[in-house]
N, C-alpha and C. Protein backbone atom coordinates (compact mmCIF):
# COMPACT_ATOMS: atom_id res chain seq x y z
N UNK A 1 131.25 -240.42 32.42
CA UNK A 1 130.42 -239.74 33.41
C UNK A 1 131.16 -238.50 33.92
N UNK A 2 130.54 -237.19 34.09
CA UNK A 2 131.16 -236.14 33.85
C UNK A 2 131.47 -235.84 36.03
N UNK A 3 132.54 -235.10 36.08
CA UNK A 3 133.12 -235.32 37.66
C UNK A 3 132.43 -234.17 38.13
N UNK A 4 131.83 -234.81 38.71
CA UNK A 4 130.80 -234.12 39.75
C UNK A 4 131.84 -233.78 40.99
N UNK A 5 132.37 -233.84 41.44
CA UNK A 5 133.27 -233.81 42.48
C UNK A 5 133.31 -232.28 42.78
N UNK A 6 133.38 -231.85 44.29
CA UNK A 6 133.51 -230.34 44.71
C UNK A 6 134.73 -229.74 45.02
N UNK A 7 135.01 -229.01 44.45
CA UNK A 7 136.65 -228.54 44.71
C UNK A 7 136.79 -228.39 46.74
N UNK A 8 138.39 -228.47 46.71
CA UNK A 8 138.38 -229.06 48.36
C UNK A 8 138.54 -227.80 48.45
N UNK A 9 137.77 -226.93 49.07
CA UNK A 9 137.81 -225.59 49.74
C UNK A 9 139.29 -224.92 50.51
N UNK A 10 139.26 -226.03 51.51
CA UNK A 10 140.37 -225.86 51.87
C UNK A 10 141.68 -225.97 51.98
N UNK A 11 141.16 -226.60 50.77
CA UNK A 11 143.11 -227.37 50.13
C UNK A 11 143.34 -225.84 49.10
N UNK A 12 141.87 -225.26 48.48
CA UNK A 12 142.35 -223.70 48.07
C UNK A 12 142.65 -223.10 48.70
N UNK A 13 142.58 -222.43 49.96
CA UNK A 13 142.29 -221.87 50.80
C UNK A 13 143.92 -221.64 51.42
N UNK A 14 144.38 -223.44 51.77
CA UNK A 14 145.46 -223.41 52.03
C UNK A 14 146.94 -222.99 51.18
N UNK A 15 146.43 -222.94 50.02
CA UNK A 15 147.43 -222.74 48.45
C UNK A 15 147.37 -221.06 48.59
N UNK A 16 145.99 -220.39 48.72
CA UNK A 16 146.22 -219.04 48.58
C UNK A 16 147.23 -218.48 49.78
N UNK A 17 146.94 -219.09 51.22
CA UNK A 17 147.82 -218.60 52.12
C UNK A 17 148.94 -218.88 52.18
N UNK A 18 149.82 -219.87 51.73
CA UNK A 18 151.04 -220.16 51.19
C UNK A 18 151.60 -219.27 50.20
N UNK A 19 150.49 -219.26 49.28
CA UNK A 19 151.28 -218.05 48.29
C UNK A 19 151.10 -216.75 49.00
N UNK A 20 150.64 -216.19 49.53
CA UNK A 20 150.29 -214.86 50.21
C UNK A 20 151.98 -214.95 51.51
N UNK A 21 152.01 -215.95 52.15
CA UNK A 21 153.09 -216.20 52.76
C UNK A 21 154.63 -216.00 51.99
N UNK A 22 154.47 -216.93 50.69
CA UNK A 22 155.63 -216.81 50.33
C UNK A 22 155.97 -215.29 49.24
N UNK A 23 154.67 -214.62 49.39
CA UNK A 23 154.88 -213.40 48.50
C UNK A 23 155.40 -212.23 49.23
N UNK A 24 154.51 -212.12 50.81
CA UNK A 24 155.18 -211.61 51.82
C UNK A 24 156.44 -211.52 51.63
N UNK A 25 157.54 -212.86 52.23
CA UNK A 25 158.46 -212.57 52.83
C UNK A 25 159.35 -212.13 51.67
N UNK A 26 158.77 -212.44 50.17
CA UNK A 26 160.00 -212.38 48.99
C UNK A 26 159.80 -210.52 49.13
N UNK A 27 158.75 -210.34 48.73
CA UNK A 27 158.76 -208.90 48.81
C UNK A 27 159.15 -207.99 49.59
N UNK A 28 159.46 -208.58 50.88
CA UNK A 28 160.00 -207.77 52.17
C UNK A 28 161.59 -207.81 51.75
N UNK A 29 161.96 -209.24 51.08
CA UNK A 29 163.52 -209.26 51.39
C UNK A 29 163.75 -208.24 49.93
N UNK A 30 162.92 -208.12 48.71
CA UNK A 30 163.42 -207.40 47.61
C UNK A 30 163.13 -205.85 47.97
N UNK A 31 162.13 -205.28 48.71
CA UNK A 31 161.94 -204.04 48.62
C UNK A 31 162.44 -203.29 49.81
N UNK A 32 162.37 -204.10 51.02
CA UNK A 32 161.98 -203.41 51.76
C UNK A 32 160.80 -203.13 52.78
N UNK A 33 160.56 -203.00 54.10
CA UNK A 33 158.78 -203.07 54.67
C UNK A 33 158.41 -201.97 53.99
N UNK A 34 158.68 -200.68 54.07
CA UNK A 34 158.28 -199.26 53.86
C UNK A 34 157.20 -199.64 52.52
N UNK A 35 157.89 -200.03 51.49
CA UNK A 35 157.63 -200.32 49.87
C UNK A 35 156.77 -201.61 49.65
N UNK A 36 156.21 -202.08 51.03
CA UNK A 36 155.36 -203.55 50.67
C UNK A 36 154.10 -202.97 50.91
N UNK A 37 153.24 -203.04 50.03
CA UNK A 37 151.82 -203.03 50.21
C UNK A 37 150.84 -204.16 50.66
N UNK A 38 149.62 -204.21 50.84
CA UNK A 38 148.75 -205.08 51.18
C UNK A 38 148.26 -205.58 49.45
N UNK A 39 148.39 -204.84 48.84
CA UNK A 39 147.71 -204.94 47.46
C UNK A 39 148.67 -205.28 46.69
N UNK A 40 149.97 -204.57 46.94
CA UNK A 40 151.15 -205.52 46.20
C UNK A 40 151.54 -207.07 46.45
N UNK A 41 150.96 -207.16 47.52
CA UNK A 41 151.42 -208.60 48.23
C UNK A 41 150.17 -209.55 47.17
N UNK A 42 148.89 -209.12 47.29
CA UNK A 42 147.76 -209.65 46.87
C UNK A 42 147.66 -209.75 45.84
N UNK A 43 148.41 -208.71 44.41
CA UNK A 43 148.91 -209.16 43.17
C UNK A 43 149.64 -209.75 43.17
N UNK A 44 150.64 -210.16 43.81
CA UNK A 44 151.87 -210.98 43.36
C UNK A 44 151.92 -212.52 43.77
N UNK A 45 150.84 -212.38 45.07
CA UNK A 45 150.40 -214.10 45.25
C UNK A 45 149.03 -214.36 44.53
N UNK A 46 149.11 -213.61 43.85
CA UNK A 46 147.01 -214.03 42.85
C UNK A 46 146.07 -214.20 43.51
N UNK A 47 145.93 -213.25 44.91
CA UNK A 47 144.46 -213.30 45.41
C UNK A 47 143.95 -212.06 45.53
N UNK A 48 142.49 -211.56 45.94
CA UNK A 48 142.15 -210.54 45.98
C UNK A 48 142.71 -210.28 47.52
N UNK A 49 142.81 -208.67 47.89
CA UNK A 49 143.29 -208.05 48.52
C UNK A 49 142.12 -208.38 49.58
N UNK A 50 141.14 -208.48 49.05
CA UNK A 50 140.26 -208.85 50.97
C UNK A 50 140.08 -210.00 50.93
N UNK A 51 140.57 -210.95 50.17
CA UNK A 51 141.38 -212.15 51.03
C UNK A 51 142.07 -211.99 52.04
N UNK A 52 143.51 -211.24 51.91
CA UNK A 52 143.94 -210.82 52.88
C UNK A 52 143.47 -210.27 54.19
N UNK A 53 142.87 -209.20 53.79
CA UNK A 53 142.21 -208.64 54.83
C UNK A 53 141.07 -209.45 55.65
N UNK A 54 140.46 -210.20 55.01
CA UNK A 54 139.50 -211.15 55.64
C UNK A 54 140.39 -211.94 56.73
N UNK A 55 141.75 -212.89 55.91
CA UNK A 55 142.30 -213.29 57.45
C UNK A 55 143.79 -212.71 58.55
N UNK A 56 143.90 -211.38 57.70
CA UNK A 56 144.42 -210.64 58.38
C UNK A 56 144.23 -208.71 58.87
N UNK A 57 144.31 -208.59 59.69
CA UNK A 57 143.77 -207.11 60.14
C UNK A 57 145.06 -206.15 59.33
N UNK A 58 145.98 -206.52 59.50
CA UNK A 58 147.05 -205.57 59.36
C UNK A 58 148.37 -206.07 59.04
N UNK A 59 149.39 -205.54 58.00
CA UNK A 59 150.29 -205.24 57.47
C UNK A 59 151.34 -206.24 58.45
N UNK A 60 151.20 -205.46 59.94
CA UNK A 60 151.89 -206.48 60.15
C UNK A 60 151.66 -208.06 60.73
N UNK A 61 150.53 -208.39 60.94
CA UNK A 61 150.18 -209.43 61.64
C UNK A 61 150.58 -210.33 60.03
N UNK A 62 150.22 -210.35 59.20
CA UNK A 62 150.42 -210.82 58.04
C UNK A 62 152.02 -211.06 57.74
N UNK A 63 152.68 -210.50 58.25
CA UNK A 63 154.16 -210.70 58.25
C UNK A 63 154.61 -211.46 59.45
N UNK A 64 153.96 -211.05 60.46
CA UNK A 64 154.22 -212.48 61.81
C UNK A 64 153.65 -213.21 61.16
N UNK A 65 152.43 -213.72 60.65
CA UNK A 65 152.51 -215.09 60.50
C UNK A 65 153.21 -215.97 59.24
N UNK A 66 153.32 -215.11 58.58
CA UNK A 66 154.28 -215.37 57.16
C UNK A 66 155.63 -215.67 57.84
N UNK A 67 156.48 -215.48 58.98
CA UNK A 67 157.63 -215.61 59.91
C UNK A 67 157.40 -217.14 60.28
N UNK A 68 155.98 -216.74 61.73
CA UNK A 68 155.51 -218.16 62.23
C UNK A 68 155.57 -219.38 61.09
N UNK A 69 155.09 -219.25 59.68
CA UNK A 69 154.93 -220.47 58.92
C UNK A 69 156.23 -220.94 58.85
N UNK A 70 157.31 -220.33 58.91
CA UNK A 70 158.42 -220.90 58.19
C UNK A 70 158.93 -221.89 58.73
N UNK A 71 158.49 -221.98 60.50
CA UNK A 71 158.51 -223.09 61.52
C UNK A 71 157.27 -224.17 61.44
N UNK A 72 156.65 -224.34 60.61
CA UNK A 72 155.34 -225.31 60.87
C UNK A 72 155.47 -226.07 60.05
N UNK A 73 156.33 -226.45 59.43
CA UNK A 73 156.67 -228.06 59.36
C UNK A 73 157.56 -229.09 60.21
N UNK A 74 158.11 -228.00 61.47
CA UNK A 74 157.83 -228.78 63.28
C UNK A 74 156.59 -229.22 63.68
N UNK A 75 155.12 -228.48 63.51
CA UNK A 75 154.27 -228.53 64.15
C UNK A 75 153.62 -230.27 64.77
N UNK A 76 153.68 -230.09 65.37
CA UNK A 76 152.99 -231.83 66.09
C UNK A 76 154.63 -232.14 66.59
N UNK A 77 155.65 -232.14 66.42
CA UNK A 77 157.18 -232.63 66.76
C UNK A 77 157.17 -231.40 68.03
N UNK A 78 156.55 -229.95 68.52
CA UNK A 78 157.42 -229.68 69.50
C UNK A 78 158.74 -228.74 69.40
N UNK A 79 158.44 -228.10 69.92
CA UNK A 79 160.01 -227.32 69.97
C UNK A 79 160.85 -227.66 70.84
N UNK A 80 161.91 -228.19 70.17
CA UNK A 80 162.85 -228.80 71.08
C UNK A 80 164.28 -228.80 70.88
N UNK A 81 165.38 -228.04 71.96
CA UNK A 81 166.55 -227.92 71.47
C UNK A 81 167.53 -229.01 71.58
N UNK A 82 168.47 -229.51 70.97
CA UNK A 82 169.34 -230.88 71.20
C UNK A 82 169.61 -230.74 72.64
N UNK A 83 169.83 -232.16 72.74
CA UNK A 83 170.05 -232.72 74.27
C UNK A 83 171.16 -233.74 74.12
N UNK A 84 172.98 -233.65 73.99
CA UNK A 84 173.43 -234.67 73.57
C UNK A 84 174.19 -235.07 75.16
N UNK A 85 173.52 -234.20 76.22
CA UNK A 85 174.18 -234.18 77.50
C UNK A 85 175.26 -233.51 77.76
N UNK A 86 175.38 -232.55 76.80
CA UNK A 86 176.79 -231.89 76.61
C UNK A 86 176.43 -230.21 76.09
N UNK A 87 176.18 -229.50 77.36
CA UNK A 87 175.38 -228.28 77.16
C UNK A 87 176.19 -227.06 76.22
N UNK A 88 177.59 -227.53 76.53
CA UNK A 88 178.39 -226.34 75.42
C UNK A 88 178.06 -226.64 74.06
N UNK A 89 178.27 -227.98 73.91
CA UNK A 89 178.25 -228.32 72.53
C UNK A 89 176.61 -228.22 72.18
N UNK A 90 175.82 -228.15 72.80
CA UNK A 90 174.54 -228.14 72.16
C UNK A 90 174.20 -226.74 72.08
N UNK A 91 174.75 -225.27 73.07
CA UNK A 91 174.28 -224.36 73.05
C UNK A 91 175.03 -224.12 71.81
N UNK A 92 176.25 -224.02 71.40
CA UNK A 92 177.00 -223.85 70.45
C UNK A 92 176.21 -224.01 69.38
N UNK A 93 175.76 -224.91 68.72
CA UNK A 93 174.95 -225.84 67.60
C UNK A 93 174.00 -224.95 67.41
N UNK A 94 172.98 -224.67 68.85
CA UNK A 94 171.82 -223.18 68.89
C UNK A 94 172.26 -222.27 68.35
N UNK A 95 173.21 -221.59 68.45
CA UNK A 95 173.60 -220.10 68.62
C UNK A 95 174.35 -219.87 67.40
N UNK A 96 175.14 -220.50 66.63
CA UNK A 96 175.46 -221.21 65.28
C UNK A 96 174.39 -221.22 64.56
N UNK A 97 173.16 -221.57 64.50
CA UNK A 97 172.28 -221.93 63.76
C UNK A 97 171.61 -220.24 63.80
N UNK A 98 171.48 -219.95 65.19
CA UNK A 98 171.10 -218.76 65.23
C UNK A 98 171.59 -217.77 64.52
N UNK A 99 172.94 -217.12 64.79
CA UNK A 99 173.57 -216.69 64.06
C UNK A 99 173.60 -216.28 62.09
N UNK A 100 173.37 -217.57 61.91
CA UNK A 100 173.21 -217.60 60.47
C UNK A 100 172.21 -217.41 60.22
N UNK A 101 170.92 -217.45 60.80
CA UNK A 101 169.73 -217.11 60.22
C UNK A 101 170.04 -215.82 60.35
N UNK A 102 170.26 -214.89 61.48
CA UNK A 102 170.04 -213.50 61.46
C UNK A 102 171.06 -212.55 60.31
N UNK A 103 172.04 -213.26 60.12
CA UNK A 103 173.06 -213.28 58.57
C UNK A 103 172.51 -213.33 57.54
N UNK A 104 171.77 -214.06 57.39
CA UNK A 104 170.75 -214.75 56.21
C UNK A 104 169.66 -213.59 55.76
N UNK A 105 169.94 -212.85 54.53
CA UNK A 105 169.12 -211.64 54.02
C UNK A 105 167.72 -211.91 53.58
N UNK A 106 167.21 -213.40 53.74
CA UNK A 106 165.89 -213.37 53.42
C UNK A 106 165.06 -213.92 54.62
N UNK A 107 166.37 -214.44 55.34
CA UNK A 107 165.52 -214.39 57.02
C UNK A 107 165.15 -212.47 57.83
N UNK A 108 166.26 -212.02 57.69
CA UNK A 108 166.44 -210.94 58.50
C UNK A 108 166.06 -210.28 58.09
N UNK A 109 165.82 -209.71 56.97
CA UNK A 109 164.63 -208.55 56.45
C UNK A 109 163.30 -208.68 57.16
N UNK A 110 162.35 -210.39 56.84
CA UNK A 110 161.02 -210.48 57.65
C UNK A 110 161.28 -209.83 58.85
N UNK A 111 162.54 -210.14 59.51
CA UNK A 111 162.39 -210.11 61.15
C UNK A 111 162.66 -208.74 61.32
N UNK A 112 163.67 -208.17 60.95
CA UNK A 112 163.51 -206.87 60.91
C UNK A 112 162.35 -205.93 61.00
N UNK A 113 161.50 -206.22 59.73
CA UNK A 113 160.52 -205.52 59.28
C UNK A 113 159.36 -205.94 60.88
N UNK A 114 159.22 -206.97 61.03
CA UNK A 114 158.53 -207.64 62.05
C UNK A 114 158.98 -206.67 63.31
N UNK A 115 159.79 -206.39 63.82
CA UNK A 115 160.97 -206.10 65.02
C UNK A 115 160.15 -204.62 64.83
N UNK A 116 160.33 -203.43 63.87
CA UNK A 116 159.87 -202.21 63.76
C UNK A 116 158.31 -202.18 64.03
N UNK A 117 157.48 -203.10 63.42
CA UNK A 117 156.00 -203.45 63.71
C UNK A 117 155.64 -203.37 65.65
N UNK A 118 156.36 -204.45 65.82
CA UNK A 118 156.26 -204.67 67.29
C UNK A 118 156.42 -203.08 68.47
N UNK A 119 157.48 -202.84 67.73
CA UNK A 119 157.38 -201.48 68.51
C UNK A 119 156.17 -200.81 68.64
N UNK A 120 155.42 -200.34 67.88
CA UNK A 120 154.30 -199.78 68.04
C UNK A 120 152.93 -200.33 67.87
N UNK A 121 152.89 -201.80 67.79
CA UNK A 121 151.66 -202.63 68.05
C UNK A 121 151.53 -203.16 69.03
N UNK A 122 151.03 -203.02 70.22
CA UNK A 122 150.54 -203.46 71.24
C UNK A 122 150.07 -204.95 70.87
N UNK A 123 149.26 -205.28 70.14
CA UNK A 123 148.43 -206.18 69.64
C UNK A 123 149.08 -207.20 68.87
N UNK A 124 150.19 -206.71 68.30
CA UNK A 124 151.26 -207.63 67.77
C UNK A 124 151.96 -208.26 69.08
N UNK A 125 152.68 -207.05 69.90
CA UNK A 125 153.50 -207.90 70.66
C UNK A 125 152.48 -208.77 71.49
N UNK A 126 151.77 -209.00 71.72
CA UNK A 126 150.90 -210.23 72.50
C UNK A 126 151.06 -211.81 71.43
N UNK A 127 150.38 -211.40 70.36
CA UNK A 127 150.66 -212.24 69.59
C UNK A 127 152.17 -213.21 69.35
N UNK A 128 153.34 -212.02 69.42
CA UNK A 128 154.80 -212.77 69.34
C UNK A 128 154.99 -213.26 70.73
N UNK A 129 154.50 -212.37 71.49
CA UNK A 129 154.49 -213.32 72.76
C UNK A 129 154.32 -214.79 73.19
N UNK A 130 152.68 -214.78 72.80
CA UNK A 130 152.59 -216.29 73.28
C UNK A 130 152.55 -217.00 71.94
N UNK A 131 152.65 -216.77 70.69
CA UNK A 131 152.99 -217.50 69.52
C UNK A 131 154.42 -218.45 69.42
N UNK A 132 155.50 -217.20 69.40
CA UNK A 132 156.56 -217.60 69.05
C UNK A 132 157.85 -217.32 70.77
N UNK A 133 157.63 -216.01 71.03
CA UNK A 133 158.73 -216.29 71.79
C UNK A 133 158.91 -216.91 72.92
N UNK A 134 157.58 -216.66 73.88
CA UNK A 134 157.16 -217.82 74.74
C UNK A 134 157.42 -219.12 74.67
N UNK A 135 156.56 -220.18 74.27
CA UNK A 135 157.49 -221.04 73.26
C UNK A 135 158.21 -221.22 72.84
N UNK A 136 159.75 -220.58 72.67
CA UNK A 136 160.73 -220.75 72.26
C UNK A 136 161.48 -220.57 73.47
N UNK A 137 161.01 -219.40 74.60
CA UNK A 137 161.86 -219.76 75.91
C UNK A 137 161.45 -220.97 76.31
N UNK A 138 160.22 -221.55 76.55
CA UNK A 138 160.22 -222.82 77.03
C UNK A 138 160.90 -223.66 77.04
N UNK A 139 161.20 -224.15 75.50
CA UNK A 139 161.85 -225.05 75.10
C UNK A 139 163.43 -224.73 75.47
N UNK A 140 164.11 -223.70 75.07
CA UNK A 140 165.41 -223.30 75.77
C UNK A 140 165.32 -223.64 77.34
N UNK A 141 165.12 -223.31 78.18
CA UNK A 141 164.60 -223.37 79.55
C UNK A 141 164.62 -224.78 79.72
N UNK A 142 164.03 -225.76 79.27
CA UNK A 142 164.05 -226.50 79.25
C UNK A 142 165.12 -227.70 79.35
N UNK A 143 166.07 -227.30 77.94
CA UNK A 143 167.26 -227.82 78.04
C UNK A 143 168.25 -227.51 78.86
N UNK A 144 168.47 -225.82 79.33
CA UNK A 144 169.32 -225.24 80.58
C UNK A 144 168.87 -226.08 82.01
N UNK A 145 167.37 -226.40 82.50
CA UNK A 145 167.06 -227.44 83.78
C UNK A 145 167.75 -228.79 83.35
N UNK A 146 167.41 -229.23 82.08
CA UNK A 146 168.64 -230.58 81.80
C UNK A 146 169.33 -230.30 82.16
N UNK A 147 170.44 -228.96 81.89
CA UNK A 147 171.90 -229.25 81.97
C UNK A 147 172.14 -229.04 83.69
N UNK A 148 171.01 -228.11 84.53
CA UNK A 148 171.35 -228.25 86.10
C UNK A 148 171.50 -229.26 86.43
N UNK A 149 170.15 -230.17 86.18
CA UNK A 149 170.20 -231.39 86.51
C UNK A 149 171.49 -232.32 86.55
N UNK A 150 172.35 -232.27 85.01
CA UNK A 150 173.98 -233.02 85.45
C UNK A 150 174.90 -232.24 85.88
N UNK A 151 174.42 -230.83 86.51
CA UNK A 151 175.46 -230.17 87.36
C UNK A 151 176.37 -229.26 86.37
N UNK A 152 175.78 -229.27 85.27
CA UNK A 152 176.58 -228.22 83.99
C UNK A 152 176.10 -226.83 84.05
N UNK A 153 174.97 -226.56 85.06
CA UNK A 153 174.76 -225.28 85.29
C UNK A 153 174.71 -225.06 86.86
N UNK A 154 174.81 -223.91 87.24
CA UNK A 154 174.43 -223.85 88.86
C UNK A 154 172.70 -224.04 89.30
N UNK A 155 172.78 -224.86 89.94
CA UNK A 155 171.43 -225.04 90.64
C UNK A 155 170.23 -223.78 90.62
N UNK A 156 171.11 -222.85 91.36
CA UNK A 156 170.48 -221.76 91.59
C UNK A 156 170.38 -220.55 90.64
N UNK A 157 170.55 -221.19 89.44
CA UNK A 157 171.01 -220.09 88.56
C UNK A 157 169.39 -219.50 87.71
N UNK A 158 169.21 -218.50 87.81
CA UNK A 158 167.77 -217.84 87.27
C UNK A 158 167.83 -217.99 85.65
N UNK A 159 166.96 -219.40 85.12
CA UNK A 159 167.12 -219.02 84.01
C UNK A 159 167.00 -218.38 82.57
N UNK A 160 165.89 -217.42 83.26
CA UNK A 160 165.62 -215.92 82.28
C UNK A 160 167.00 -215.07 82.42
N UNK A 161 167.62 -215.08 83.41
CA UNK A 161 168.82 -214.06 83.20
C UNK A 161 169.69 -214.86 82.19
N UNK A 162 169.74 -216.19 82.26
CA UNK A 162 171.02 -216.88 81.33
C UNK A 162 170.23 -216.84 80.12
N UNK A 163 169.16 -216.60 79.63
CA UNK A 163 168.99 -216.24 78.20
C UNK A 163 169.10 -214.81 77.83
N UNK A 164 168.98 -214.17 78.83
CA UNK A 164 169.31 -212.98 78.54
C UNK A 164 170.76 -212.61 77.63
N UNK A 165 172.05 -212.93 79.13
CA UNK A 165 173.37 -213.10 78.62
C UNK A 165 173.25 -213.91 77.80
N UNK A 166 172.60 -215.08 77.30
CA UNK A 166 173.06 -215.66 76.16
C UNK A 166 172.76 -214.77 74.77
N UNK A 167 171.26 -214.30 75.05
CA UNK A 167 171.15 -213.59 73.21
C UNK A 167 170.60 -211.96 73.22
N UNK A 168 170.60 -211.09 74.35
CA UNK A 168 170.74 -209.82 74.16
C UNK A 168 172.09 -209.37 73.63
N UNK A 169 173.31 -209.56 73.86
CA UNK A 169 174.06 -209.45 72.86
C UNK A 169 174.09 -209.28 71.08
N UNK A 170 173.39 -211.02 70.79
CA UNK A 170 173.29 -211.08 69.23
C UNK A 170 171.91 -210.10 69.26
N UNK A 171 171.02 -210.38 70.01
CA UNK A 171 170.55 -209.02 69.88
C UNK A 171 170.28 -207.79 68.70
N UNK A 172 171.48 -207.09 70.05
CA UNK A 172 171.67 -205.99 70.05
C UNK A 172 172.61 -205.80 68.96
N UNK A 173 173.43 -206.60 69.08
CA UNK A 173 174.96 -206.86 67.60
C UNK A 173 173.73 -206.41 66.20
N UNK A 174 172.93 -207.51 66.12
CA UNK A 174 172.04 -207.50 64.99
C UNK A 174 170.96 -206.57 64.75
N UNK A 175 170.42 -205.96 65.60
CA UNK A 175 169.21 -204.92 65.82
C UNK A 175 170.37 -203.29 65.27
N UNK A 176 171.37 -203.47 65.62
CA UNK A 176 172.07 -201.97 65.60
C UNK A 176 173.33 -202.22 64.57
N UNK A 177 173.97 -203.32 63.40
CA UNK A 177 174.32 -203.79 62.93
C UNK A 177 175.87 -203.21 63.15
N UNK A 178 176.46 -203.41 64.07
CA UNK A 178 177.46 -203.23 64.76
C UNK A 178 178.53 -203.68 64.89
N UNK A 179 178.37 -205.13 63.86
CA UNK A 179 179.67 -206.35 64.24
C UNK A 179 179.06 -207.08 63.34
N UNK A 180 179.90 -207.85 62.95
CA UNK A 180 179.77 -209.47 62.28
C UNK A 180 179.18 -210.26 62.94
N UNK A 181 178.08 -211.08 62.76
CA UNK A 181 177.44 -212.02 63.05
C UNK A 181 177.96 -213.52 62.82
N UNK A 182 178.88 -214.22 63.36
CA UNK A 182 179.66 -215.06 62.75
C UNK A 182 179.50 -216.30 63.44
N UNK A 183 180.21 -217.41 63.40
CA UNK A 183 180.35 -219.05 64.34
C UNK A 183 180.99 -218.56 65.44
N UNK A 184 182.21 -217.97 65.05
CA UNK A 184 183.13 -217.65 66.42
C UNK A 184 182.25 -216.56 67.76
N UNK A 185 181.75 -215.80 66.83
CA UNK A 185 180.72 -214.95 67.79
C UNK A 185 180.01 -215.38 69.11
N UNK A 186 179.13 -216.51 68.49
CA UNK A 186 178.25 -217.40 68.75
C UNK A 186 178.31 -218.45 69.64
N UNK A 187 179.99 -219.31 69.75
CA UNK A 187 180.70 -219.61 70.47
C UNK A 187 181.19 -218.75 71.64
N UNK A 188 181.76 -217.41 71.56
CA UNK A 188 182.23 -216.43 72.29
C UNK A 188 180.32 -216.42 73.64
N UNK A 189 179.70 -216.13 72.70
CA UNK A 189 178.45 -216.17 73.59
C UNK A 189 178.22 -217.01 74.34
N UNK A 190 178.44 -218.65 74.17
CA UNK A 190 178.05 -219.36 74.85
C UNK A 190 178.69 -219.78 75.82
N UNK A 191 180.30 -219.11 76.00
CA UNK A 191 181.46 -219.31 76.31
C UNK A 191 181.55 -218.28 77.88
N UNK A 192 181.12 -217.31 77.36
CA UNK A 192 180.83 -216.05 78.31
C UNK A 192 179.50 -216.98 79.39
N UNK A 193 178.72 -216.74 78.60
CA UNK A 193 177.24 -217.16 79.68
C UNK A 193 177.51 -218.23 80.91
N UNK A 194 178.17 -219.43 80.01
CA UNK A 194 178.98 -220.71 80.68
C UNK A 194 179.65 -220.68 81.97
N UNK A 195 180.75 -219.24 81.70
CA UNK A 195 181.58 -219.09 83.07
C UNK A 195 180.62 -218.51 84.06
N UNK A 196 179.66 -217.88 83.67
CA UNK A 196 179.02 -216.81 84.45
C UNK A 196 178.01 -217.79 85.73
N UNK A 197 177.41 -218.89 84.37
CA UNK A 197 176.55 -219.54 85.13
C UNK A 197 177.19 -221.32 85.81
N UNK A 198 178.00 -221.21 85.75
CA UNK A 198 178.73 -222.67 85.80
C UNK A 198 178.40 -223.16 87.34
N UNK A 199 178.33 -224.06 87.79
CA UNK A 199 178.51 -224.36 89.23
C UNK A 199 179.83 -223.68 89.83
């Protein structure tokens, strides 16, 4: 009996945007943003180009979310930074991890390329706003009220300024490529912020 069965729409659907995702970010880390097209991206993941355009407006929103995916096999778990009750050693572990991604030439190209976008999209930065970075202070924020709570931070300590001192630095180190991005760095950061904000 011959299979009548209907192809799952959206199990295609989901395969083309994966490949469109993973064609993105390869092509950003081999060429360059300047040298990525909408149509190069759309040959090289095998869909038509107003695919793309159907679920994306622009060049760069298509690269934020090609970024955003690389985190969504957290999704339903939460963003959440370790809690071992021991705020050096857990910011350390953050900022370490951090570190190496922004080191990492097929992380830091997307973000890069992403970082130049933002500047002049209004419409983007809303999007990184409450997508990704919002959400990601939360969850930081989060663990810094843990650590007031056992008295590892000062009570009164504002904690948008302590993320500040913690990662305008790597930052800026990384945005203006100025220094080595290293473990010891990363430590040095969390080391600094620590005295600043300590009880």
């Amino acid at each position: 009996m011959p299979n009548t069965k209907k192809p799952d729409s959206s199990r295609r659907s989901e395969r083309s945007r994966q490949a469109i995702f993973a064609a993105t970010r390869a092509m950003i880390s081999e060429a360059g943003y300047g040298k990525v097209s909408i149509e190069a991206i759309a040959a090289r993941a095998g869909v038509g180009k107003q695919t793309i355009y159907r679920w994306w407006p622009s060049k760069g929103t298509l690269i934020f979310d090609s970024i955003l995916a690389l985190s969504e096999d957290a999704e339903g778990q939460g963003i959440a930074l370790p809690d071992t009750g021991d705020i050096e050693a857990d910011l350390k572990l953050v900022m370490r991890a951090t570190v190496a991604e922004f080191a990492d030439p097929d992380f830091e190209r997307p973000i890069r390329a992403l970082t130049t976008e933002i500047i002049n999209d209004l419409d983007l930065v809303t999007q990184y706003q409450e997508k990704l970075a919002r959400p990601m202070d939360d969850a930081k924020k989060a663990r810094l009220r843990s650590a007031q709570q056992a008295g590892q931070l000062a009570a009164d300590a504002d904690l948008d300024l302590v993320l500040e001192v913690l990662y305008a630095p790597l930052f800026q180190r990384w945005l203006h490529r100025s220094g080595p991005l290293t473990a010891e760095y990363a430590d040095a950061l969390v080391d600094i912020t620590l005295r600043a904000f300590r009880p």
